[in-house]
Protein backbone atom coordinates (compact mmCIF):
# COMPACT_ATOMS: atom_id res chain seq x y z
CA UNK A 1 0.00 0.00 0.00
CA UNK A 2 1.02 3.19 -0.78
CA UNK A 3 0.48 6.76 1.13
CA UNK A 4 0.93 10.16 0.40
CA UNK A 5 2.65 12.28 2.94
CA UNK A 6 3.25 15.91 2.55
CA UNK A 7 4.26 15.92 -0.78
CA UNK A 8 4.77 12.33 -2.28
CA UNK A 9 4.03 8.46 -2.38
CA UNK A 10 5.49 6.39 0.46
CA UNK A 11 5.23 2.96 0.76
CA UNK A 12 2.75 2.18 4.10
CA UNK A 13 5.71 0.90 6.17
CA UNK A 14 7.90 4.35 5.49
CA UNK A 15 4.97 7.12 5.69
CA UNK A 16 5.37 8.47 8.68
CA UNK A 17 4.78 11.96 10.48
CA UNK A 18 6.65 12.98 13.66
CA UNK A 19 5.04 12.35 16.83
CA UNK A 20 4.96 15.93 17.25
CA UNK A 21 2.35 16.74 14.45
CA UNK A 22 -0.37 18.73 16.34
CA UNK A 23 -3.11 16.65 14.88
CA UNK A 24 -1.13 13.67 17.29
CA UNK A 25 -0.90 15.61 20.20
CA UNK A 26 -4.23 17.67 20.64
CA UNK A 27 -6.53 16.68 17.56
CA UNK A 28 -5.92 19.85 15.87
CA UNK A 29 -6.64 18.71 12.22
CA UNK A 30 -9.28 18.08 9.69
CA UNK A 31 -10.74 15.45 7.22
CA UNK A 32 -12.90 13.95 4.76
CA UNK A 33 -13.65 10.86 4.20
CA UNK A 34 -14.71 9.73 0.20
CA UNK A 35 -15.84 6.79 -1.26
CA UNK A 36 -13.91 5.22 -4.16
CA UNK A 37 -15.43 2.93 -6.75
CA UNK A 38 -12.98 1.17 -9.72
CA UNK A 39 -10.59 4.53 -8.83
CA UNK A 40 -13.67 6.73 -9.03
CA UNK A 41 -14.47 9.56 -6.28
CA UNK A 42 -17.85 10.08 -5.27
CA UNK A 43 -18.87 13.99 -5.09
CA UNK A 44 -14.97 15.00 -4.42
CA UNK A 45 -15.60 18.51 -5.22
CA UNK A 46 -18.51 18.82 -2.43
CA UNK A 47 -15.76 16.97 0.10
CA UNK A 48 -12.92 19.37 -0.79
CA UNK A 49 -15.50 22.33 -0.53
CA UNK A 50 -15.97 21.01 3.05
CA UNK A 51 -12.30 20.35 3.94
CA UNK A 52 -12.05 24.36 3.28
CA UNK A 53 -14.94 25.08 5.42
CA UNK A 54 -13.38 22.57 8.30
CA UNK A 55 -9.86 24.14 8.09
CA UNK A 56 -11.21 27.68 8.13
CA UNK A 57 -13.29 26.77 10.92
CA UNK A 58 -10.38 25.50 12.88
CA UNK A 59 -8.07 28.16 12.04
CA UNK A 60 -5.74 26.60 9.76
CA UNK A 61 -4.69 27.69 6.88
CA UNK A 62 -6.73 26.51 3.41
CA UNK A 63 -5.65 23.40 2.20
CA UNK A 64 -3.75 23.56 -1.63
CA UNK A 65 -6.64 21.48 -3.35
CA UNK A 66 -4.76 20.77 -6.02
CA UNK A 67 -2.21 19.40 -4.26
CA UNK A 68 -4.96 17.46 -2.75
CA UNK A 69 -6.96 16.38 -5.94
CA UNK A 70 -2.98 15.44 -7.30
CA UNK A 71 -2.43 13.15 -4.13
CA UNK A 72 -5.85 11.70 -4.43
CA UNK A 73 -5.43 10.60 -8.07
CA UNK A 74 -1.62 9.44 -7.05
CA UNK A 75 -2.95 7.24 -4.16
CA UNK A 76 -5.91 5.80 -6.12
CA UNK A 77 -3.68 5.45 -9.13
CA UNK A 78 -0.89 3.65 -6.84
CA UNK A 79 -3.45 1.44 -5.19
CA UNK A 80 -5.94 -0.02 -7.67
CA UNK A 81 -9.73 -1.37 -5.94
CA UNK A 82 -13.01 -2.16 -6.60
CA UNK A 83 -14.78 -0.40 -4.11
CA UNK A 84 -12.45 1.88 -1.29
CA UNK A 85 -12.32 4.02 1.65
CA UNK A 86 -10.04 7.28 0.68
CA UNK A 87 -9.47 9.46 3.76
CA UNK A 88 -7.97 12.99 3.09
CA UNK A 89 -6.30 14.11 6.65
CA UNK A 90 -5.41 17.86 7.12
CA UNK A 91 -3.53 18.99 10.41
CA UNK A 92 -1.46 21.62 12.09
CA UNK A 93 1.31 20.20 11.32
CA UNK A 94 4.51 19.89 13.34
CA UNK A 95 3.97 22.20 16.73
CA UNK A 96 5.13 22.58 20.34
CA UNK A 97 3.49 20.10 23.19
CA UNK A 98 0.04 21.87 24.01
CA UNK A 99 -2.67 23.82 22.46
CA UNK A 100 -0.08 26.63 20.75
CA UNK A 101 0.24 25.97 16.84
CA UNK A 102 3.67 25.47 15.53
CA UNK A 103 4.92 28.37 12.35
CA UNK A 104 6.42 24.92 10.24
CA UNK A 105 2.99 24.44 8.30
CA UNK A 106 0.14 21.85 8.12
CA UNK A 107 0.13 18.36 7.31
CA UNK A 108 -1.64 16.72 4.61
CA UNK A 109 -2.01 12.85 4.65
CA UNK A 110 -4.24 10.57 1.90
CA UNK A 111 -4.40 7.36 2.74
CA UNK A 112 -6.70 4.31 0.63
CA UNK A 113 -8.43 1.22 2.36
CA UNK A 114 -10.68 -1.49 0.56
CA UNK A 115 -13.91 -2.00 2.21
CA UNK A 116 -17.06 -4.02 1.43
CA UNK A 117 -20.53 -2.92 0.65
CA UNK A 118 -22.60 -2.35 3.38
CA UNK A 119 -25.70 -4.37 4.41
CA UNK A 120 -29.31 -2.85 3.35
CA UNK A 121 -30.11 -2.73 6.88
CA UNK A 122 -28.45 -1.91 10.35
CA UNK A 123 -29.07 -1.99 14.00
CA UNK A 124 -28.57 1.17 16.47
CA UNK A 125 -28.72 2.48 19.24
CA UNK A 126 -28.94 5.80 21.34
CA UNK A 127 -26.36 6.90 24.04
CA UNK A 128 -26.80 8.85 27.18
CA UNK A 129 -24.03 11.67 25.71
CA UNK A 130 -24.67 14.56 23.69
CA UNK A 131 -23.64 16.59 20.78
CA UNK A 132 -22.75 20.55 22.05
CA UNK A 133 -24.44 22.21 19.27
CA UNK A 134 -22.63 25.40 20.11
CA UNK A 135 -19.55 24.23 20.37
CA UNK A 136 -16.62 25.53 18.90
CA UNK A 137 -15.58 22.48 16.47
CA UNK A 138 -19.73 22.09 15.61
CA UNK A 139 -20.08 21.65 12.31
CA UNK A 140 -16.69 20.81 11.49
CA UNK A 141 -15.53 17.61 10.42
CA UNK A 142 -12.21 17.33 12.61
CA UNK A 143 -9.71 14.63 13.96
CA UNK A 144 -11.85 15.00 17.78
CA UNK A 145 -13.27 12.10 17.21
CA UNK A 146 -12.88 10.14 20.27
CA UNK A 147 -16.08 10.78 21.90
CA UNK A 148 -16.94 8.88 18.49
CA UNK A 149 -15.21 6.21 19.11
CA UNK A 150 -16.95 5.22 22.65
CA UNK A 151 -20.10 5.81 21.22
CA UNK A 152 -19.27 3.61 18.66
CA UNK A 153 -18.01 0.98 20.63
CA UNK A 154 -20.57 0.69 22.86
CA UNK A 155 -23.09 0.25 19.94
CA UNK A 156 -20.69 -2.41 18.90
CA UNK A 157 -21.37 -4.01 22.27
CA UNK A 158 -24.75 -4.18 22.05
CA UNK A 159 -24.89 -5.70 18.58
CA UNK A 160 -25.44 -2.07 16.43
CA UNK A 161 -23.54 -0.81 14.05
CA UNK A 162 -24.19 3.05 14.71
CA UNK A 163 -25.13 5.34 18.09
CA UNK A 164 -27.35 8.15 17.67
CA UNK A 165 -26.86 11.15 19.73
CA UNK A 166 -29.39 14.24 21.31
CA UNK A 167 -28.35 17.77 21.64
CA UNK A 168 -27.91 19.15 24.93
CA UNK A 169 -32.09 20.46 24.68
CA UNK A 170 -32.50 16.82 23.91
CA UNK A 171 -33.42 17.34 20.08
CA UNK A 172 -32.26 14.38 17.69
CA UNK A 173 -28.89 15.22 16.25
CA UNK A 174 -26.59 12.72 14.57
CA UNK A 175 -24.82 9.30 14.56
CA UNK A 176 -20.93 9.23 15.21
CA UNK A 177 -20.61 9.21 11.74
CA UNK A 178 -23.80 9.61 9.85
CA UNK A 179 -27.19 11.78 9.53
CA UNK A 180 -30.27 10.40 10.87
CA UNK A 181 -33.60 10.58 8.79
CA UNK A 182 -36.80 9.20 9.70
CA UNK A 183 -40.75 8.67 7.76
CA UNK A 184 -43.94 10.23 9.53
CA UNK A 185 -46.80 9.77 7.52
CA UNK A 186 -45.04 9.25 4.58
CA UNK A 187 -42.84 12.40 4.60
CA UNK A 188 -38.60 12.47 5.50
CA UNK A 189 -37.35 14.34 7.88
CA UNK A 190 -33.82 15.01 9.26
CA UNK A 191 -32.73 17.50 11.64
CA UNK A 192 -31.82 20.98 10.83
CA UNK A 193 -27.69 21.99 10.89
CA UNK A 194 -28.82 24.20 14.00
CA UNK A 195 -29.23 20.65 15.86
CA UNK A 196 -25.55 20.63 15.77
CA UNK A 197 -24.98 17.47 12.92
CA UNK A 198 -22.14 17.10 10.58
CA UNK A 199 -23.58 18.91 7.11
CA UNK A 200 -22.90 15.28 5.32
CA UNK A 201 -22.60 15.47 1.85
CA UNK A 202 -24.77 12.24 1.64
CA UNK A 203 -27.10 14.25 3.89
CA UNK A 204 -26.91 16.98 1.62
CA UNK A 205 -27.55 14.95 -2.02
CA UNK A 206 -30.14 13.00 0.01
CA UNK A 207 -32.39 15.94 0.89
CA UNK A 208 -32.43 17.38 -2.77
CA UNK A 209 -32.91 13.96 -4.44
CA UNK A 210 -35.27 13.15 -2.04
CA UNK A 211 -37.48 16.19 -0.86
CA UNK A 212 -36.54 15.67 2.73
CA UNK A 213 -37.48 18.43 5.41
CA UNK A 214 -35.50 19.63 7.96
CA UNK A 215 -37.13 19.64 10.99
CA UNK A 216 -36.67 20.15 14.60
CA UNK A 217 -37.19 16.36 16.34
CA UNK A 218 -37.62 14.89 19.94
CA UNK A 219 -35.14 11.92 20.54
CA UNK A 220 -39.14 10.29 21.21
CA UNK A 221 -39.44 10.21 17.43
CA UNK A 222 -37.22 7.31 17.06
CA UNK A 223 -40.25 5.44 19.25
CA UNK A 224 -42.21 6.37 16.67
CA UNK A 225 -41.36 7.14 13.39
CA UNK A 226 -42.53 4.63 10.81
CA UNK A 227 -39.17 4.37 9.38
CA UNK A 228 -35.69 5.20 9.75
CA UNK A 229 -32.69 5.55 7.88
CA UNK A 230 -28.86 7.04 7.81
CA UNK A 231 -26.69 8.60 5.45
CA UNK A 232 -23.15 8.44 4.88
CA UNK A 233 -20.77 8.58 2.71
CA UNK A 234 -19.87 4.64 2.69
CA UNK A 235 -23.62 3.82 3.68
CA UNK A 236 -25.24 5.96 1.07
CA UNK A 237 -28.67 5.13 2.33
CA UNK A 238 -28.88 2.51 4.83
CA UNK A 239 -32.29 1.40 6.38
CA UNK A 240 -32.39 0.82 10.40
CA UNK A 241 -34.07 -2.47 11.27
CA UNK A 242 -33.49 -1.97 15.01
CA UNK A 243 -33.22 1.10 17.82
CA UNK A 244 -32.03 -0.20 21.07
CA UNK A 245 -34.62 -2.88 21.99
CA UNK A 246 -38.02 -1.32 18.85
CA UNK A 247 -38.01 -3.66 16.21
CA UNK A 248 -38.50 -2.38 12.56
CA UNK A 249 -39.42 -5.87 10.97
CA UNK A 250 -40.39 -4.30 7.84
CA UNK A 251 -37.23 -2.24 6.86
CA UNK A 252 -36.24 -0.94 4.64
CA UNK A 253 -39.88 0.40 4.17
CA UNK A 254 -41.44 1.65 1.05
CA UNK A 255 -40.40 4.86 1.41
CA UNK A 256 -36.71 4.37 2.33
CA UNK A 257 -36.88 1.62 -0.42
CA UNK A 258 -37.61 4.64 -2.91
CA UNK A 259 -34.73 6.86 -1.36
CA UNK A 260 -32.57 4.35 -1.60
CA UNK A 261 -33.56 3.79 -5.82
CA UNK A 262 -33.20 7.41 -6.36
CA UNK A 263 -30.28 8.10 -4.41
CA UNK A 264 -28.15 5.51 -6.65
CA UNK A 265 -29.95 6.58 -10.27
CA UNK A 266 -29.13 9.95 -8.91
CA UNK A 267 -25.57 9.52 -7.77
CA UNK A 268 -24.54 7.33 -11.22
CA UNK A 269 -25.25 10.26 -12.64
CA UNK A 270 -22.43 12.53 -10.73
């Protein structure tokens, strides 16, 4: 496998960063995650749009995109795959132990994994912790993604593949990585960017292709809501068959069934 590392290929075994690289020490970095299919990216100019908005957000300088689309096409080019995870890493770069940012310039990592295609349906669950939706890193798809990763775990635990998180007013936010949507009477809805979710690109292409509303929900409407679904960029559309211990025998229902049709004629199309 080969890597690109500020500036050029390395073989996986030599590309390396120094320990020192602020996005190591305090999370201070960026990313985007994009599918690859036969050396294909899906929707890479909406993912390096949002790797701008990320870095501005955190106060780093803008990313050189076309050093970014060249390291993309080097990394695909260098590691040929059906169907792949490419993850685009941005961070501070070298800098002194604590918060302080160092003056030698980021880092820019793009790194290539195979994956499988994801099951039509999943299992979830909800966790007691919340999203801050005015925090200082909302809305921004950084490296901080530990609280993530317990969330995730724990849904691992209990036999889900995803953990869905409230706001701190107890609204219906987000998975760790994924947008939520769910069918009332036959209508999608998915909560508004003010919750304090991720602006997914999947969540994004989903709402136009779809007609989805954003709207304002209790964590309660995943007791009710006649369907559910996520969105991501390596789930597309995925139904949910299961929240915590509700049963959603039927899923995907009709109306994620129909999402899910028009979100891949839709996305051949990109």
């Amino acid at each position: 496998m080969k890597l690109w590392v500020n500036g050029e290929l390395r073989d996986a075994d030599a590309a390396t960063i120094s320990v020192l690289d602020h996005g190591l020490t305090v999370g201070d970095g960026v990313f985007e995650t994009l599918k690859a299919v036969r050396g294909r990216l899906f929707a890479l100019d909406l993912h390096l749009d949002r790797l701008v908005r990320s870095a501005r957000g955190l106060g780093l300088p803008d990313p050189d995109l076309d050093e970014v689309r060249r390291a993309c096409a080097a990394v695909l080019e260098a590691n040929p795959t059906e169907l792949g995870r490419l993850r685009v890493t941005y961070t501070g770069g070298l800098s002194p132990l604590g918060s302080d940012r160092g003056d030698t310039g980021p880092s820019l990592v793009v790194a290539l994994g195979e994956i499988t295609r994801r099951p039509d349906t999943t299992a979830v669950i909800t966790v007691p912790w919340t999203r801050n939706e005015r925090g200082a890193l909302t809305g921004l798809k950084t490296t901080s993604y530990a609280e993530n990763v317990v969330a995730l775990a724990r849904a691992h635990q209990r036999g889900a593949s995803e953990a869905l998180f409230a706001n701190t007013v107890g609204r219906l936010c987000e998975g760790t990585g994924s947008n939520v949507f769910v069918v009332l009477d036959g209508h999608i809805h998915t909560p508004p960017l003010a919750s304090g979710c991720l602006a997914g690109i999947t969540r994004h292409l989903a709402v136009e292709w779809t007609g989805a509303q954003e709207t304002d929900l209790p964590m309660d409407v995943l007791e009710r809501a006649d369907e559910i679904f996520l969105t991501s960029t390596l789930r597309d559309i995925q139904a949910v068959h299961r929240v915590d211990d509700r049963e959603l025998s039927a899923a995907p229902g009709p109306v994620t069934a129909k999402a899910m049709r028009v979100f891949a004629e839709q996305a051949a199309l990109l």
